[in-house]
Each structure stands twice: as structure tokens, then as C-alpha cells.
Protein backbone atom coordinates (compact mmCIF):
# COMPACT_ATOMS: atom_id res chain seq x y z
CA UNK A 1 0.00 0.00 0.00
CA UNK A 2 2.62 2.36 0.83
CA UNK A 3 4.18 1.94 -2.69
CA UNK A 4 0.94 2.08 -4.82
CA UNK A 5 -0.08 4.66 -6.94
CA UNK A 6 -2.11 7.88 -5.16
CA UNK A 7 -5.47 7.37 -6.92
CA UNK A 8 -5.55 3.79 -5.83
CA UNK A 9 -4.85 4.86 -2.07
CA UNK A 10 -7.85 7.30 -2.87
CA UNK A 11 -10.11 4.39 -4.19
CA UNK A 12 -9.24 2.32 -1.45
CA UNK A 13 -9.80 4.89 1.42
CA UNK A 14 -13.43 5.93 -0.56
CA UNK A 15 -13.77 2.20 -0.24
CA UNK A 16 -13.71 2.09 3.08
CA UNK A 17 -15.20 5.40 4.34
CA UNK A 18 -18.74 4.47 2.34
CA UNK A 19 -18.88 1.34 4.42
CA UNK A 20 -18.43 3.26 7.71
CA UNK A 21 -21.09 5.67 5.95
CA UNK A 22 -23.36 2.37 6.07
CA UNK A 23 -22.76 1.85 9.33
CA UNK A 24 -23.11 5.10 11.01
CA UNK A 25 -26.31 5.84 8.58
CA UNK A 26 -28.01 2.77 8.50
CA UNK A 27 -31.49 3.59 10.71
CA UNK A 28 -31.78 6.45 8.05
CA UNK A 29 -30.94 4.38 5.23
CA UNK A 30 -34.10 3.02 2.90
CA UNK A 31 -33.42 -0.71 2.03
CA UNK A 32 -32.81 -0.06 -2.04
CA UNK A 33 -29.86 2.82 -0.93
CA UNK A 34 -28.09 0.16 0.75
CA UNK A 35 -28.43 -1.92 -1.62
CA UNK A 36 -27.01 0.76 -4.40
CA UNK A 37 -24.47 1.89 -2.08
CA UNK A 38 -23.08 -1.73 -1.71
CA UNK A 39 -23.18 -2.28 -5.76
CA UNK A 40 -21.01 1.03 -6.15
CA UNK A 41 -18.27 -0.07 -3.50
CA UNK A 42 -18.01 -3.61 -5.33
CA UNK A 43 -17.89 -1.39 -8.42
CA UNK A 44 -15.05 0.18 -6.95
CA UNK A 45 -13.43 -2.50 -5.99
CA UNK A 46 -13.22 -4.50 -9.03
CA UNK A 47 -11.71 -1.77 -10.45
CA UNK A 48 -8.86 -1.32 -7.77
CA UNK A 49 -8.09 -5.34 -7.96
CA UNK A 50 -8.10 -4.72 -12.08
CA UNK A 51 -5.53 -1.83 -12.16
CA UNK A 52 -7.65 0.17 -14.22
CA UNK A 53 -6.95 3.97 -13.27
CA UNK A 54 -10.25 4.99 -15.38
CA UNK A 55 -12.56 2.75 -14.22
CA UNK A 56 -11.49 3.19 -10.40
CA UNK A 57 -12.14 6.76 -10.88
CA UNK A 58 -15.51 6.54 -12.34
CA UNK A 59 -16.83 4.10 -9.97
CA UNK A 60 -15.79 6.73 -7.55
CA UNK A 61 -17.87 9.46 -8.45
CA UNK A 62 -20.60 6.87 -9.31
CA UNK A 63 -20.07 5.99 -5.14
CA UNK A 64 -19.79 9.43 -3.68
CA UNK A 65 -22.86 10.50 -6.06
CA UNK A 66 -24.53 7.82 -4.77
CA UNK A 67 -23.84 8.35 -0.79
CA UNK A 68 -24.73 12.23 -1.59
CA UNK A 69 -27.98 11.09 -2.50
CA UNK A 70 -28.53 8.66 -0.22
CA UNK A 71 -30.51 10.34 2.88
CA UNK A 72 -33.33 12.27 2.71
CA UNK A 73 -32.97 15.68 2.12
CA UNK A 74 -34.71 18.33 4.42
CA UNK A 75 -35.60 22.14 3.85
CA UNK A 76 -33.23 25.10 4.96
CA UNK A 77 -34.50 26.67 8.03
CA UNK A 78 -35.90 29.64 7.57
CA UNK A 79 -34.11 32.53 9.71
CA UNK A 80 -36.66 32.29 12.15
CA UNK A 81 -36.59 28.98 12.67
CA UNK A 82 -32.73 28.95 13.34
CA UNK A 83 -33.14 32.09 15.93
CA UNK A 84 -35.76 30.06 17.67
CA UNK A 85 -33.45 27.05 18.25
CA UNK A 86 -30.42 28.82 19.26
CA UNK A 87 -32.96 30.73 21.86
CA UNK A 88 -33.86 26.85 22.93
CA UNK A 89 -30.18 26.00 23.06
CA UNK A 90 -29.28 28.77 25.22
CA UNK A 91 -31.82 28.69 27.33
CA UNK A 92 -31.05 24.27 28.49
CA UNK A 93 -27.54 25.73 28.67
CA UNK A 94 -28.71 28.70 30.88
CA UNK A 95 -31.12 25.92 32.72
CA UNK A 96 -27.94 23.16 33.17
CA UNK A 97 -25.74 26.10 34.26
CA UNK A 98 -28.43 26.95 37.00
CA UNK A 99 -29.07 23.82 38.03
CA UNK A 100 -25.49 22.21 38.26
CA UNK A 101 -23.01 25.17 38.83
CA UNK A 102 -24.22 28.80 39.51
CA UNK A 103 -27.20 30.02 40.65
CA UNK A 104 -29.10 33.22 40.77
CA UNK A 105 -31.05 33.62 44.01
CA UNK A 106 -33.18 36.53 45.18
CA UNK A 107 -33.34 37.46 48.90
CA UNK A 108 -36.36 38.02 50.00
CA UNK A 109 -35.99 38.95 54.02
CA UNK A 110 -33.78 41.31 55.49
CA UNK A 111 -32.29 38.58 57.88
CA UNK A 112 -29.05 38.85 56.46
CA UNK A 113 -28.66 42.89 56.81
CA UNK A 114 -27.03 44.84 56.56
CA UNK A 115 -24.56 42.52 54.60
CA UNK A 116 -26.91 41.78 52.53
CA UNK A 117 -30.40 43.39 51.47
CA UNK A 118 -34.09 41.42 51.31
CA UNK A 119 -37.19 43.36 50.25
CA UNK A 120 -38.19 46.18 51.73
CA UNK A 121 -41.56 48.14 52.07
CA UNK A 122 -41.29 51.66 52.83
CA UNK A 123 -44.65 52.90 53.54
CA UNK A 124 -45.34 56.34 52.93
CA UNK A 125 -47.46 58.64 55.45
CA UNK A 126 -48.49 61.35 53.20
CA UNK A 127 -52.11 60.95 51.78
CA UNK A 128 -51.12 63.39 48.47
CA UNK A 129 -48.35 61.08 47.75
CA UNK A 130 -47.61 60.61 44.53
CA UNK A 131 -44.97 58.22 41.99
CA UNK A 132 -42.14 60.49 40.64
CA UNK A 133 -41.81 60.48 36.60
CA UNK A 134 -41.34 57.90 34.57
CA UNK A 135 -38.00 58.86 33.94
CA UNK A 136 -36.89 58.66 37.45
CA UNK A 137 -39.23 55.09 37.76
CA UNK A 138 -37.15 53.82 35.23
CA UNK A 139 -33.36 55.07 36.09
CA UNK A 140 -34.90 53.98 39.95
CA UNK A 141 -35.67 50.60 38.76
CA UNK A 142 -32.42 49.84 36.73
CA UNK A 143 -29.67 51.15 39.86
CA UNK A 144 -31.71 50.47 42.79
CA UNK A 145 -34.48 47.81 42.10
CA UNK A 146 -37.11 50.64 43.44
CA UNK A 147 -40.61 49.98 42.68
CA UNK A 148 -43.12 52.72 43.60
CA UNK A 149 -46.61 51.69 44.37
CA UNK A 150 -50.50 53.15 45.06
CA UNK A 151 -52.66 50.88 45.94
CA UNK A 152 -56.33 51.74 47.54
CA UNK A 153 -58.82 49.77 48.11
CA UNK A 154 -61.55 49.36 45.76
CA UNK A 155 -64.57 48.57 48.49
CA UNK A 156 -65.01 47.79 51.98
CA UNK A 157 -62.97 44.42 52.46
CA UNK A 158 -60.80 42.93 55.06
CA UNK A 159 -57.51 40.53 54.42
CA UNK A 160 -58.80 37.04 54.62
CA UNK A 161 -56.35 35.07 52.85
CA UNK A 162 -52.29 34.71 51.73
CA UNK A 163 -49.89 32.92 50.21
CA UNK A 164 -46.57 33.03 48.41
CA UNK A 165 -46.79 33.53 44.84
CA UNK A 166 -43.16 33.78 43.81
CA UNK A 167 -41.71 32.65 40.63
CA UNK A 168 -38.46 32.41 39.01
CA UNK A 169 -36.61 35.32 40.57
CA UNK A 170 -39.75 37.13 41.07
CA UNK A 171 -41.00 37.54 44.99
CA UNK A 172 -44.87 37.97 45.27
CA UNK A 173 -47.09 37.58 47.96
CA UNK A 174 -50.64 36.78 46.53
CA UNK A 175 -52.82 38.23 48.84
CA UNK A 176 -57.20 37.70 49.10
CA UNK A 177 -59.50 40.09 50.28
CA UNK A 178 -63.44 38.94 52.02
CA UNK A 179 -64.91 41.14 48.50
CA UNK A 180 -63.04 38.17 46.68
CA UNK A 181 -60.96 40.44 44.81
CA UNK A 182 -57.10 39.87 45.11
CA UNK A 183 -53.43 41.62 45.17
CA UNK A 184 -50.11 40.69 44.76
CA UNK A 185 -47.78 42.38 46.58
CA UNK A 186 -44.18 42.54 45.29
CA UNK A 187 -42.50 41.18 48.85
CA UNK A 188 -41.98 38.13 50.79
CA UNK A 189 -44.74 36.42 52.57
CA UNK A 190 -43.37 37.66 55.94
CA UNK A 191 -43.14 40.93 54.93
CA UNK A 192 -46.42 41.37 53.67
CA UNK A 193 -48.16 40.03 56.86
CA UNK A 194 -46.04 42.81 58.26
CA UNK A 195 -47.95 45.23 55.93
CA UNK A 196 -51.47 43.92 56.11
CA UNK A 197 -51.00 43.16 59.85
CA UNK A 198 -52.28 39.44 59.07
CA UNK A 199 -51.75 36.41 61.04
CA UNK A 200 -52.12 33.26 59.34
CA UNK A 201 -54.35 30.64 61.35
CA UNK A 202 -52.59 27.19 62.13
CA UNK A 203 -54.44 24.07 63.64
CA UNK A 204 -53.69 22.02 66.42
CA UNK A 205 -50.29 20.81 64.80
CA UNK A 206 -49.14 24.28 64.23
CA UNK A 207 -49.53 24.03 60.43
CA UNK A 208 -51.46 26.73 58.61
CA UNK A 209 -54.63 26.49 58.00
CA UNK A 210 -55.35 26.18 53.70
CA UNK A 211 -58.89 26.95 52.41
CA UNK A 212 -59.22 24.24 50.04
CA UNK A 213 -61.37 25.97 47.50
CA UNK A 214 -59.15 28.84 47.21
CA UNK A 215 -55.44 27.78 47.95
CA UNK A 216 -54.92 30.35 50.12
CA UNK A 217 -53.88 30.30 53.69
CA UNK A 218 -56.80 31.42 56.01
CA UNK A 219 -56.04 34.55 57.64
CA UNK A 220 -57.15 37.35 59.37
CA UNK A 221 -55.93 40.38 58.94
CA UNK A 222 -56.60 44.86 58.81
CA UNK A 223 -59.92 45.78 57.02
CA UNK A 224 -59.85 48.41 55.02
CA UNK A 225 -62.54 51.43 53.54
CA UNK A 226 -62.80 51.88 49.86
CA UNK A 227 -60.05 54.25 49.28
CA UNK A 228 -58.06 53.54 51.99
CA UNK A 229 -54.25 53.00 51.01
CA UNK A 230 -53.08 49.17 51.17
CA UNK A 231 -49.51 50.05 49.47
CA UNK A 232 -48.30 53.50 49.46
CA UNK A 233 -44.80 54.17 49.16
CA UNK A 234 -41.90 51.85 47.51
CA UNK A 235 -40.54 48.58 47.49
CA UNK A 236 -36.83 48.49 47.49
CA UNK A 237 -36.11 44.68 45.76
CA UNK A 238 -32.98 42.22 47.56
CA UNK A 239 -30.06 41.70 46.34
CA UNK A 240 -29.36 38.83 43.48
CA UNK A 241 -26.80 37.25 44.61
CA UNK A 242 -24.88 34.21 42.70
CA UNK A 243 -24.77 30.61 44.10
CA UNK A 244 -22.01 28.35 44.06
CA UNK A 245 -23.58 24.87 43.60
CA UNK A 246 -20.51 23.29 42.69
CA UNK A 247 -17.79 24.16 45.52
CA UNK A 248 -19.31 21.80 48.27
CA UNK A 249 -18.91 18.57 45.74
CA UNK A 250 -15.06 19.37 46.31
CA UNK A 251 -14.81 21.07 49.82
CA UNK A 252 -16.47 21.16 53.39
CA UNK A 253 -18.63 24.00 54.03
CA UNK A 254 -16.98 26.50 55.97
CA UNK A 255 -17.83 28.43 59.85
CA UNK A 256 -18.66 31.75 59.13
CA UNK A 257 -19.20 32.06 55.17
CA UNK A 258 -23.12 33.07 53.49
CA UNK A 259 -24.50 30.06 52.69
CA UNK A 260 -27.54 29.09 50.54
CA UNK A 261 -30.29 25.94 51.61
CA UNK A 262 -33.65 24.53 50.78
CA UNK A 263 -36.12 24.07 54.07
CA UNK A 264 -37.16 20.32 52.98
CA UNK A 265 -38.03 18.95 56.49
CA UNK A 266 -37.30 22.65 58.40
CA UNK A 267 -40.85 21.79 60.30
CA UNK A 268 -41.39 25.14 62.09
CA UNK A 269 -45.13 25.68 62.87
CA UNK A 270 -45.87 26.13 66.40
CA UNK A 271 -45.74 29.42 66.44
CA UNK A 272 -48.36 32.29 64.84
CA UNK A 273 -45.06 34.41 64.13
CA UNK A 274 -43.41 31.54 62.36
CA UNK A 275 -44.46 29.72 58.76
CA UNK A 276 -44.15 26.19 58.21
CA UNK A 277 -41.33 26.01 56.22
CA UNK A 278 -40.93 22.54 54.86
CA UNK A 279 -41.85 23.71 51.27
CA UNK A 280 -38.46 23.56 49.85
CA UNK A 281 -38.03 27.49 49.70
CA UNK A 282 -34.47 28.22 49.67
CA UNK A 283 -33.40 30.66 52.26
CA UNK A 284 -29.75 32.57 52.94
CA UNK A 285 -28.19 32.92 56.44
CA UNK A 286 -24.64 32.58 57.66
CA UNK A 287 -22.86 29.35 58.34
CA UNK A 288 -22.45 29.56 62.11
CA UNK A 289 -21.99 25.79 63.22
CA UNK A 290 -20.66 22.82 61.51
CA UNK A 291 -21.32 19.17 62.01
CA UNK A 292 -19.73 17.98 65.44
CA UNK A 293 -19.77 21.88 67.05
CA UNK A 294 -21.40 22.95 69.84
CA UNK A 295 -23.42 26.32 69.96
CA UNK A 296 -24.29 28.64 72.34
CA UNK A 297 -25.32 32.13 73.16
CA UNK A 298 -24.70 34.46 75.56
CA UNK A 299 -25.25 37.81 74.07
CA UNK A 300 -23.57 39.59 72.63
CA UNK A 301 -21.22 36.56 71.64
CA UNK A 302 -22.29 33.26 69.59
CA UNK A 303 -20.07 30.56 71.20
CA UNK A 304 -18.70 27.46 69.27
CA UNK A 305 -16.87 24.60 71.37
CA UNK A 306 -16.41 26.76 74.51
CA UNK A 307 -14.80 29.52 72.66
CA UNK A 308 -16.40 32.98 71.40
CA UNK A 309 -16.32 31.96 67.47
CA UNK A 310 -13.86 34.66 65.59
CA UNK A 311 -14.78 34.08 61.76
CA UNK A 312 -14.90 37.38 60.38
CA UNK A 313 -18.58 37.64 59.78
CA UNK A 314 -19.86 36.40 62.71
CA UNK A 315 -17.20 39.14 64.99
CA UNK A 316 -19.38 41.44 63.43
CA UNK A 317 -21.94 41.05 64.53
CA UNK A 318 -20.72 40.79 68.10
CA UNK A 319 -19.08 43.58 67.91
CA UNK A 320 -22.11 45.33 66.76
CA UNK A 321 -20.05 48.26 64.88
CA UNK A 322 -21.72 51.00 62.08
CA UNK A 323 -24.91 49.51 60.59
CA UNK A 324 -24.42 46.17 62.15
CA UNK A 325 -24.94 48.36 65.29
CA UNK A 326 -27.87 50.24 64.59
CA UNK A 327 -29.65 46.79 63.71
CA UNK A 328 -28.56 44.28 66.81
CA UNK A 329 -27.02 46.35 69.44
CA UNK A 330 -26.99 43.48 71.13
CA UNK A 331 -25.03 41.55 69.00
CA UNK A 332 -26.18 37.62 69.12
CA UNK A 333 -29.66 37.48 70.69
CA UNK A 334 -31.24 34.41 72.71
CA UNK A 335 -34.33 32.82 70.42
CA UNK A 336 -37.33 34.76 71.85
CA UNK A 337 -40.65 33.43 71.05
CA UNK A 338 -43.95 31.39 72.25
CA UNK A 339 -43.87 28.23 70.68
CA UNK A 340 -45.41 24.62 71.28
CA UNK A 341 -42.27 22.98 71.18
CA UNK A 342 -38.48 23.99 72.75
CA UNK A 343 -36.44 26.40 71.10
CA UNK A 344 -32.62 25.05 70.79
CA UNK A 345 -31.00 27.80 71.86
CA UNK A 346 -33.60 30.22 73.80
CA UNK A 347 -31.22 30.19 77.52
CA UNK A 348 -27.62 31.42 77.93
CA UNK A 349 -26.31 27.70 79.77
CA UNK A 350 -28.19 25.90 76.49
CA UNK A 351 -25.67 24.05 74.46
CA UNK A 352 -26.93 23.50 70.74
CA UNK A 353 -24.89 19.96 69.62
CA UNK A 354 -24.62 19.44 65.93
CA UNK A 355 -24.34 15.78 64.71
CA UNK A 356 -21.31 14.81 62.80
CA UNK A 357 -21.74 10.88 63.18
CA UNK A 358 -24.76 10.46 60.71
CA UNK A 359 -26.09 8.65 58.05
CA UNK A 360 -25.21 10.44 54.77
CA UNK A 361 -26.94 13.47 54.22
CA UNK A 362 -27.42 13.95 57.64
CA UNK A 363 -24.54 15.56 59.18
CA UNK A 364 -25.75 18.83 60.56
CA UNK A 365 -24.96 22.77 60.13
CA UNK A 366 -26.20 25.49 61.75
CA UNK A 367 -27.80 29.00 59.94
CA UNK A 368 -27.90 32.59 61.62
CA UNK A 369 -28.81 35.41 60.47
CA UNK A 370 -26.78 38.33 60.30
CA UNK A 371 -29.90 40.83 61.43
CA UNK A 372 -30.41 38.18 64.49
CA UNK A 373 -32.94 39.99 66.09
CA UNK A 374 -35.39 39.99 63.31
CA UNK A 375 -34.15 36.43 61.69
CA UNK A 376 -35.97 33.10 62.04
CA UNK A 377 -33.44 30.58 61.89
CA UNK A 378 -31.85 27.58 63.45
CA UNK A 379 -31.86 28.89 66.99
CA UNK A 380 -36.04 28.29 66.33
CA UNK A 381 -36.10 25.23 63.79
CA UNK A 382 -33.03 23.87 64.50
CA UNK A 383 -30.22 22.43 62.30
CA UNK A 384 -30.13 22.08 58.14
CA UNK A 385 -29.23 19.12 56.90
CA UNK A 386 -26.52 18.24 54.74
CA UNK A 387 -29.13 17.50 52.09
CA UNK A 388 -30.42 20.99 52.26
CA UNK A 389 -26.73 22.83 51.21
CA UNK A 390 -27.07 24.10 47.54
CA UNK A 391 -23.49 26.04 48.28
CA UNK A 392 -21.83 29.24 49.05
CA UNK A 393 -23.55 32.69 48.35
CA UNK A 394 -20.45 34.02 46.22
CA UNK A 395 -21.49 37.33 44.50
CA UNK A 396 -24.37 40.27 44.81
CA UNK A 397 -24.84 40.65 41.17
CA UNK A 398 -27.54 43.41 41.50
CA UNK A 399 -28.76 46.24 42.50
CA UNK A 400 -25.62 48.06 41.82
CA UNK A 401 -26.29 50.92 44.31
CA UNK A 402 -26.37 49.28 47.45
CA UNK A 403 -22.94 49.06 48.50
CA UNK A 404 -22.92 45.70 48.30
CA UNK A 405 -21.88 44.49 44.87
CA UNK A 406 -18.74 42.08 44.39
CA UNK A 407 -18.41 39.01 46.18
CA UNK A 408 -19.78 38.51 49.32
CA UNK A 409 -18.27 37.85 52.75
């Protein structure tokens, strides 16, 4: 072979590549293609084991016509068509990225201020109040995530239902009045009970109570007269931060870094202040206790293994300095709330034990909140799982006028 002729290595190769072209193609192949395609390449070959030059090279272009030919020819997509499919490619790419190595997640509670910002509602007191220009909306919306809002009510009603409505990125709070007429608010479910001065109505178990024609959680809460403001002021949004979901596959989770986690099996209830949380919403605190530690709190100082802890977030808020000041003076606070069952860490000689020794996905961690007096969190429900880590919070991507873009700490 080495010392034959270069058309004959070219017969020979075309040879060869039309049978892997069988093989790779047969599904798509109808029965009388193979058929021809197998008549060219002993075409072909006859002609290579005669010597004849002229024949080889016909047979060729008989072959490679013939292979051309062979599968089914479909119409050009239009331009349309081909922007539609590389929208559908980037988007699985977009949804793989998401679900396999970074994250977007929006806050939606001020629990971790002030290092980082939930929603807000600023409620205005003036009764001429009025949005600013469009303009301003706009430039608002873009740099600080500002949403202005006027709401009245339409007719005598009172709040008798709520329930999260969120989606995507997107933080609603769908909200029912007794007129039957509804409102989403553009806030976390907390947050708007906060507004609307509703409390949700749990049964024995301390679950809230669902209406089951409706979907909404029975509540009572402030009635209002038609024209009477429900919403009047702004809504500042929470930061987007970015979520590693990759480092913990290759590293522990680490005391005193933001951390993301879902709440499947976080069974709060128990309390009217505190929402059963078991629903899989993903919430953001700091990583205060890792499996085998033991926690306690004697304010102003969060304690870990009989030592006040010194990861650089957490001496923070101890030392309760600037804005961290202004929200928990007292640094670390004791859980303080009525429940049904006992709080973990609610008295200064309580030790909080997190298990290390557990079936997989079991080892335990323990989440604060950086605003800890106005932060539900595992000195009320407890420990998250290992099960429940989706990974570090690594970057506030947006709003950009907060003060907190750039990674997170």
C-alpha cells in the first residue's frame, strides 16, 4: 500500500469510508440505498483489484454521487426557525448552568442585613403622595431595584387570605381580600403580613390552616374602607446574589461564610409568628456551626466549642459596629418566642450539639442570620441538613447601588 499509486490509495480509502457511511447511517438508510451503495463499492473495488486507473475513478464518483444522495434531504430553516433554536439551546444551557453550577437567588428577608439586602416596604405617610416620573421610575428601577406603588382599596374588604406567589426570581405575595378580589404584593410572605397586619391561622399541629377551595392560607388580617391605602410608598427589591452549587462537591462548608439551603423537612409551625417552612423554599443565612460543634449564646457573643467563634462575619456582629450596630445592638440574641415545642437555643447555659456521626446526608450545620434579632433561623427550627446545602452565596450581582456588589463575605 505504501508503494501504490495515489489514486488507488484514494479508491481504497473511498472504499472504506462508504462502508463506515453504512454503518453510522443505516437507521436512516431506505433498504434499495443500501443496496445501491453496496453495488457502487463492489464497483469500486473491481476496479482497484483490475488496475484500471479509469474505471477506479468513475466508480468513484458513481459511489460518492450515490452516498450524496442517499438520505433524505430536508428544507433550509428559515431565519426564524434557526433564531428560535439557538434561543432553545441557550436557554437548556442557561437551565444546566443553573441547576449544576451557579445560581441566581433573590433574597427576599432582610435577615441577612445589613450585609446583605431582602425586600423592603417603605410605607409612605403622606395621603397626596404621589410616583415620581417615569424617567426617574425607570433610572430607579435599573440602579436600585425601586418599585413605587399606590394601591387603595376598591370597596369595603378585610384581608382574609395569603400565600406566596413567587416565581423564578420574582418575589410575590398573593394576597385575598373577604370582597373576593385579590393583590399581589411585590415582597416576601413575611413581609407582607407585616404590611397587612395578618396572622395566618394554624391548627392544632401548628400548620397553617389552607382553604381548600381557594389555595390560600386562612387569615385574618386589617380591614380596610374603599379608598383607603393598602400600598403606598416603595418597594426596594434584595439583592441577586450568585450561588455556588458546585464548591461543596469538592470542599467542606466552611464556619462563618453566606451560605444558601432549601427548608425540605425545616418543620417550624408552632408558632403564629413563624411559617411552616418545609416547602423547599431556599433561604440565605450565615454558616455559624458545623457538624460535630457545639453552639451557644450568651449575648452579645455566639459561642462554638467553649470559645467565642472569631470568623470574620460572625465578629461582626458581636461587635455590633456602624450599621451592624444600629440593627442588633446586642449583638447575638437568645431565640425569643412562644412556641409549642423547645427552642434550641432560647437560655444562655443551652448548648446547641450538631451531629457529625450520621447517616449520609445527615450531618448537621447550623444557619444565623446576620440581622439576628429579626431572623428566624436555626436557633427556632433547628439544624439544616446536609441534604439541604445548595453552596456558598459568592457574589451580589444586582442592585448596583447598594454598597454591596462584588463578592460577598
Amino acid at each position: 500500500m505504501f508503494f501504490a499509486p495515489k489514486w488507488k490509495k484514494e479508491a481504497k480509502l473511498l472504499h472504506k469510508s462508504a462502508l463506515k457511511f453504512l454503518h453510522y447511517k443505516r437507521d436512516l438508510l431506505k433498504p434499495d440505498r443500501i443496496d445501491e451503495i453496496e453495488s457502487r463499492r463492489s464497483d469500486l473495488l473491481d476496479a482497484i483489484k483490475a488496475d484500471d486507473k479509469v474505471k477506479a475513478e468513475e466508480a468513484s464518483k458513481q459511489l460518492r454521487a450515490t452516498c450524496e444522495g442517499a438520505l433524505p434531504h430536508f428544507p433550509a430553516q428559515s431565519a426564524w426557525e434557526e433564531n428560535v433554536e439557538v434561543i432553545f439551546v441557550a436557554l437548556v444551557v442557561a437551565l444546566g448552568l443553573r441547576a449544576y453550577i451557579i445560581q441566581p437567588f433573590r433574597i427576599p428577608t432582610g435577615s441577612m442585613q445589613p450585609t446583605l439586602n431582602g425586600i423592603n416596604i417603605h410605607e409612605s405617610k403622606d395621603p397626596d403622595f404621589k410616583k415620581p416620573w417615569l424617567g426617574q421610575q425607570a433610572w430607579e428601577m435599573v440602579t436600585r431595584g425601586r418599585s413605587y406603588q399606590n394601591v387603595v382599596a376598591e370597596s369595603n374588604a378585610q384581608v382574609v387570605g395569603i400565600r406566596d406567589a413567587s416565581w423564578f426570581l420574582f418575589t410575590r405575595t398573593r394576597v385575598l381580600f373577604s370582597d373576593g378580589k385579590q393583590l399581589s404584593i411585590p415582597a416576601a410572605e413575611g413581609e407582607a403580613q407585616r404590611l397587612l397586619e395578618a396572622r395566618v391561622m394554624q391548627d392544632r399541629s401548628g400548620n397553617p390552616v389552607v382553604d381548600p377551595n381557594t389555595g390560600f392560607k386562612v387569615a385574618q388580617g386589617k380591614t380596610y374602607a374603599k379608598g383607603d391605602p393598602i400600598l403606598r410608598g416603595w418597594v426596594d427589591t434584595g439583592d441577586l446574589v450568585l450561588v455556588d452549587k458546585i464548591s461543596y462537591h469538592f470542599r467542606k462548608p466552611k464556619r462563618g461564610e453566606v451560605f444558601v439551603f432549601d427548608t425540605r423537612g425545616i418543620k417550624t409551625g408552632g408558632s403564629k409568628q413563624m411559617a411552616d417552612q418545609t416547602g423547599g423554599t431556599h433561604f440565605i443565612k450565615r454558616l455559624c456551626g458545623v457538624p460535630g460543634d457545639d453552639l451557644s449564646v450568651k449575648p452579645p457573643n455566639l459561642w462554638v466549642n467553649g470559645k467565642i467563634a472569631q470568623e470574620f462575619g460572625i465578629q461582626r456582629v458581636i461587635q455590633a459596629q456602624g450599621e451592624y450596630g444600629k440593627l442588633n445592638p446586642n449583638g447575638y440574641e437568645l431565640a425569643r418566642m412562644d412556641t409549642n415545642y423547645p427552642l434550641p437555643l432560647s437560655k444562655p447555659d443551652e448548648t446547641f450539639h450538631l451531629a457529625a456521626e450520621a447517616r449520609p446526608g445527615m450531618r448537621e450545620y447550623a444557619a444565623l442570620g446576620d440581622n439576628t434579632g429579626n431572623s428566624l433561623d436555626s436557633r427556632y427550627w433547628g439544624s439544616v441538613k446536609e441534604f439541604n446545602l445548595a453552596g456558598p452565596a459568592l457574589f451580589s450581582l444586582w442592585p448596583i447601588t447598594t454598597g454591596h456588589w462584588g463578592f460577598i463575605h
